[in-house]
C-alpha atoms as a PDB file:
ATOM      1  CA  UNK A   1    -116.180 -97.293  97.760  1.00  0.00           C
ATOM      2  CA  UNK A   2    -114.281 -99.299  95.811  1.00  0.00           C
ATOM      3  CA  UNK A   3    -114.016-103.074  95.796  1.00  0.00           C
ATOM      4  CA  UNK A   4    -111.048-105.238  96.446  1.00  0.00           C
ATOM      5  CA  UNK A   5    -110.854-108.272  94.103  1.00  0.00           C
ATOM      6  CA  UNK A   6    -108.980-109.976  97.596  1.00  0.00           C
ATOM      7  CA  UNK A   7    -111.674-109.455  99.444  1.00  0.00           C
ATOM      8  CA  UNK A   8    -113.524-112.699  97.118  1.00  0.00           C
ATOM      9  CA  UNK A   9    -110.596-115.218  96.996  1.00  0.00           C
ATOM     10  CA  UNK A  10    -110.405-117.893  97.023  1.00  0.00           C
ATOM     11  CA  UNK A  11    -112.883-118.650  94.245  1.00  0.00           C
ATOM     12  CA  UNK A  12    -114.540-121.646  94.104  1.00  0.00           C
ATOM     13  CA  UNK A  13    -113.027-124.122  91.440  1.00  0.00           C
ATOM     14  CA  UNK A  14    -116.769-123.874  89.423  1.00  0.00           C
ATOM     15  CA  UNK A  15    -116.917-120.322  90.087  1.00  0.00           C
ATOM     16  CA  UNK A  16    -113.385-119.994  88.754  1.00  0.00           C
ATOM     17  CA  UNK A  17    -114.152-122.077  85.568  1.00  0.00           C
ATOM     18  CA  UNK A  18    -117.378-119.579  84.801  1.00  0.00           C
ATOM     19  CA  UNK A  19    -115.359-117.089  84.968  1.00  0.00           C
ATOM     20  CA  UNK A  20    -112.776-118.251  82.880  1.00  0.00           C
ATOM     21  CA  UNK A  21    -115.217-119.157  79.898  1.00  0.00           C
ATOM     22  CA  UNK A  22    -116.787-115.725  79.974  1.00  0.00           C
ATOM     23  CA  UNK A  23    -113.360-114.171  79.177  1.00  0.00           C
ATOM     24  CA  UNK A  24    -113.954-115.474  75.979  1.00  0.00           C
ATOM     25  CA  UNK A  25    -117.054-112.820  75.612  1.00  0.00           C
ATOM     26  CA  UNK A  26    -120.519-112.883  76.309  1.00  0.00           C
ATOM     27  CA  UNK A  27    -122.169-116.777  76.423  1.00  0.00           C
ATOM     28  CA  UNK A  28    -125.184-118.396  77.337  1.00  0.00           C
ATOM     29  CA  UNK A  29    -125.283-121.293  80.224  1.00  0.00           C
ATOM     30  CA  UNK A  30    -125.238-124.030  77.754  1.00  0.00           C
ATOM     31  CA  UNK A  31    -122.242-123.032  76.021  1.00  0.00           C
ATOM     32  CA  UNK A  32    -120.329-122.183  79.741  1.00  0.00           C
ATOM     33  CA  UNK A  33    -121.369-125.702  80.127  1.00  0.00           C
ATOM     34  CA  UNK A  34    -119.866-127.168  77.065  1.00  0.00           C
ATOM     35  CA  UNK A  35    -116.763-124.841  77.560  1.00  0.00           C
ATOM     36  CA  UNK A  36    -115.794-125.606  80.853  1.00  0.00           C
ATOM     37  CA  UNK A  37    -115.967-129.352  80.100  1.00  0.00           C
ATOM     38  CA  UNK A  38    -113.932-129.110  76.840  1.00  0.00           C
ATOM     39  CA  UNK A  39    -111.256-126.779  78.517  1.00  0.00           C
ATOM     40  CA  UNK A  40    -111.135-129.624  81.448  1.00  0.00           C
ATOM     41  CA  UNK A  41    -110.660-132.353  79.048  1.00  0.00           C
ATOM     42  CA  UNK A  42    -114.168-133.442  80.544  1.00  0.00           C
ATOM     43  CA  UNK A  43    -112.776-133.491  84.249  1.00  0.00           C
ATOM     44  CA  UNK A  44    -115.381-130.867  85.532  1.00  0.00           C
ATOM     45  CA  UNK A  45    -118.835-130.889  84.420  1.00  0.00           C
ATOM     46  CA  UNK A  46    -121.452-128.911  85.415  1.00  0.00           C
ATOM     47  CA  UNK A  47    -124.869-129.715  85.844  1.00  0.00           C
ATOM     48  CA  UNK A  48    -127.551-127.034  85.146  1.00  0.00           C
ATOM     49  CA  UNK A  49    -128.502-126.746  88.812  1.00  0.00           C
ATOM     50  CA  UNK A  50    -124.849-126.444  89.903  1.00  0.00           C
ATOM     51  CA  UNK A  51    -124.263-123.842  86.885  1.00  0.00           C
ATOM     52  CA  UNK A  52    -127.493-121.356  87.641  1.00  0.00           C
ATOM     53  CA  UNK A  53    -126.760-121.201  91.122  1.00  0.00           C
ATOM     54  CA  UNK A  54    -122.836-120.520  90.555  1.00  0.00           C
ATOM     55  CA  UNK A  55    -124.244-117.432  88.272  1.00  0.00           C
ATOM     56  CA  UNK A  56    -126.808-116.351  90.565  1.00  0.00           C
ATOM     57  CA  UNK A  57    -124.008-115.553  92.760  1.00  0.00           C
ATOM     58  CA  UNK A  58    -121.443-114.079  90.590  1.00  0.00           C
ATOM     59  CA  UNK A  59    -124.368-111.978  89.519  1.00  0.00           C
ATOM     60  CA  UNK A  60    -125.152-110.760  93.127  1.00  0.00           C
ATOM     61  CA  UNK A  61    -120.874-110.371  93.785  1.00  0.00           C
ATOM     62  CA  UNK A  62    -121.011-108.031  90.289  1.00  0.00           C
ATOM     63  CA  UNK A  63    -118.473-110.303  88.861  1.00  0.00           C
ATOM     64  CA  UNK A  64    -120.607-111.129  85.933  1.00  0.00           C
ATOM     65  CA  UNK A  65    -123.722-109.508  84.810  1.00  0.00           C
ATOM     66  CA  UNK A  66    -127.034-110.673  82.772  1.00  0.00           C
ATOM     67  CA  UNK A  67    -127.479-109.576  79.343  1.00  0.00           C
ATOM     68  CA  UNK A  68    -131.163-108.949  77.348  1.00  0.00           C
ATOM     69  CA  UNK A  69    -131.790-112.405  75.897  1.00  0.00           C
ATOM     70  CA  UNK A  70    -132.124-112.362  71.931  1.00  0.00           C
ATOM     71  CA  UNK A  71    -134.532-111.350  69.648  1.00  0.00           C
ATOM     72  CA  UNK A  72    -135.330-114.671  67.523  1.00  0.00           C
ATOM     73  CA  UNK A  73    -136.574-114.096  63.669  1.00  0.00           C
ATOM     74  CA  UNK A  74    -140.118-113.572  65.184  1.00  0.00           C
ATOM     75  CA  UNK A  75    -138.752-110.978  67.745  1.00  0.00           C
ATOM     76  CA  UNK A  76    -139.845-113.144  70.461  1.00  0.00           C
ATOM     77  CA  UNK A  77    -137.556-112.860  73.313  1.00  0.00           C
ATOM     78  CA  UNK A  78    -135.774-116.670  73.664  1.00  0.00           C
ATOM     79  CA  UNK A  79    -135.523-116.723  77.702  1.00  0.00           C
ATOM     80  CA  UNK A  80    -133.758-120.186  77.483  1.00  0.00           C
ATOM     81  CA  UNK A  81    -130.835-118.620  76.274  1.00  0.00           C
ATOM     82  CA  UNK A  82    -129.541-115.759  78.762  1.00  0.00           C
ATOM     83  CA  UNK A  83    -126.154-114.478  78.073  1.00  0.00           C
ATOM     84  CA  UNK A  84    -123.888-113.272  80.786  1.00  0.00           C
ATOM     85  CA  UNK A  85    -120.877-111.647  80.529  1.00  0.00           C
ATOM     86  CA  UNK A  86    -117.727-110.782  82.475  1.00  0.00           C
ATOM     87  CA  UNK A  87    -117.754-107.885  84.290  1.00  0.00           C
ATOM     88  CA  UNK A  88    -114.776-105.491  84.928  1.00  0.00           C
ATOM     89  CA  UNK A  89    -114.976-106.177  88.326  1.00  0.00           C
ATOM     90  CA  UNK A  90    -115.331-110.103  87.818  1.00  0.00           C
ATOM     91  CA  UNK A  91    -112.214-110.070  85.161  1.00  0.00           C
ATOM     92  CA  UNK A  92    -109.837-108.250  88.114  1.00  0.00           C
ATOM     93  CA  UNK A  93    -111.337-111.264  90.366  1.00  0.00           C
ATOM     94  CA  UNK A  94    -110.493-113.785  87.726  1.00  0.00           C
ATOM     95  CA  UNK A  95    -106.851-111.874  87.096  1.00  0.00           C
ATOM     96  CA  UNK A  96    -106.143-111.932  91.350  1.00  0.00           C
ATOM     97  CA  UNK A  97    -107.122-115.926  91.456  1.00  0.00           C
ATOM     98  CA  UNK A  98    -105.553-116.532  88.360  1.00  0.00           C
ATOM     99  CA  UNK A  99    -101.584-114.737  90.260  1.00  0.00           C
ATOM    100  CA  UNK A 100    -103.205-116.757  93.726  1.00  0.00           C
ATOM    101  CA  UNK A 101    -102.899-120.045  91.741  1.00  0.00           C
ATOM    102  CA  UNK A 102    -100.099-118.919  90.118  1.00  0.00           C
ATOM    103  CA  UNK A 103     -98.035-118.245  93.592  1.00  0.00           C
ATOM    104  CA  UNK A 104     -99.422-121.845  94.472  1.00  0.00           C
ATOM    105  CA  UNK A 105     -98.039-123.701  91.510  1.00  0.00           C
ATOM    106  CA  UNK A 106     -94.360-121.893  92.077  1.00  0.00           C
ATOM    107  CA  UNK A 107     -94.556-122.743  95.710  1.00  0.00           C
ATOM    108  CA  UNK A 108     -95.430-126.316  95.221  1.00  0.00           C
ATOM    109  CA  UNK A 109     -92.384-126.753  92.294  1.00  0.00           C
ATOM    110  CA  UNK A 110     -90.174-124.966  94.873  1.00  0.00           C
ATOM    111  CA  UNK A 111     -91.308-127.870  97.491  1.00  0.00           C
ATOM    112  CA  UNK A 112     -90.635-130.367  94.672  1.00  0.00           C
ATOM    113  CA  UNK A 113     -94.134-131.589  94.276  1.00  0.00           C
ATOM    114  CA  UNK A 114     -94.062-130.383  90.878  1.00  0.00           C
ATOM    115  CA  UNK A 115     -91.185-130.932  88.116  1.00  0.00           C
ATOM    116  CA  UNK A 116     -89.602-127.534  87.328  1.00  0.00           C
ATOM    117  CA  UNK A 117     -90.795-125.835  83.983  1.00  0.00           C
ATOM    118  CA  UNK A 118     -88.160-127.422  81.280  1.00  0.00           C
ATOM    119  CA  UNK A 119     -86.708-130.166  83.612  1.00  0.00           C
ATOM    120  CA  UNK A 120     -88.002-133.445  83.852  1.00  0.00           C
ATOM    121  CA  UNK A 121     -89.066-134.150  87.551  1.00  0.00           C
END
């Protein structure tokens, strides 16, 4: 059966983020940290508690998924540094919030809460 990216929206505005800074490619929690907060200008920050359990659930939705951790130079598996990655399920989610938003923006300009693209408000 398959699955409707509809069926999961709205996303959350942290789950949204993650998702966003895996399209970049595979990354490690630290760095989805220090991505999300540069992208926001430092307006959303996530805490390690708040990040692990975003992930644990976009893990158990199948809109991201776990990679093997890396080998260091003494082929020691480094377990503090698990990368995820975007799944092709989890980049349809991101692509059906990313139109939701989207629709939300050109309705809110149509309502004049927003200045029109090009005009001044």
């Amino acid at each position: 059966m398959r699955k409707d990216p509809a069926d999961l929206l709205p996303l959350s505005a942290v789950a949204f983020e993650i998702l966003l800074a895996l399209t970049d490619g595979e990354q490690h929690g630290y760095h989805i940290m220090q991505a999300v907060e540069a992208r926001t200008g430092g307006a959303t920050t996530l805490h390690p508690g708040t990040l692990y359990r975003a992930l644990a659930r976009l893990l158990e939705q199948d809109l991201i998924q776990e990679l093997p951790a890396p080998r260091t130079r003494s082929s020691a598996m480094d377990e503090r540094r698990r990368p995820f990655r975007l799944t092709a399920f989890g980049r349809a989610v991101a692509e059906a919030e990313a139109a939701r938003l989207e629709g939300q923006v050109r309705r809110a300009r149509q309502g004049r809460l927003l200045g029109q693209t090009g005009r001044r408000a």
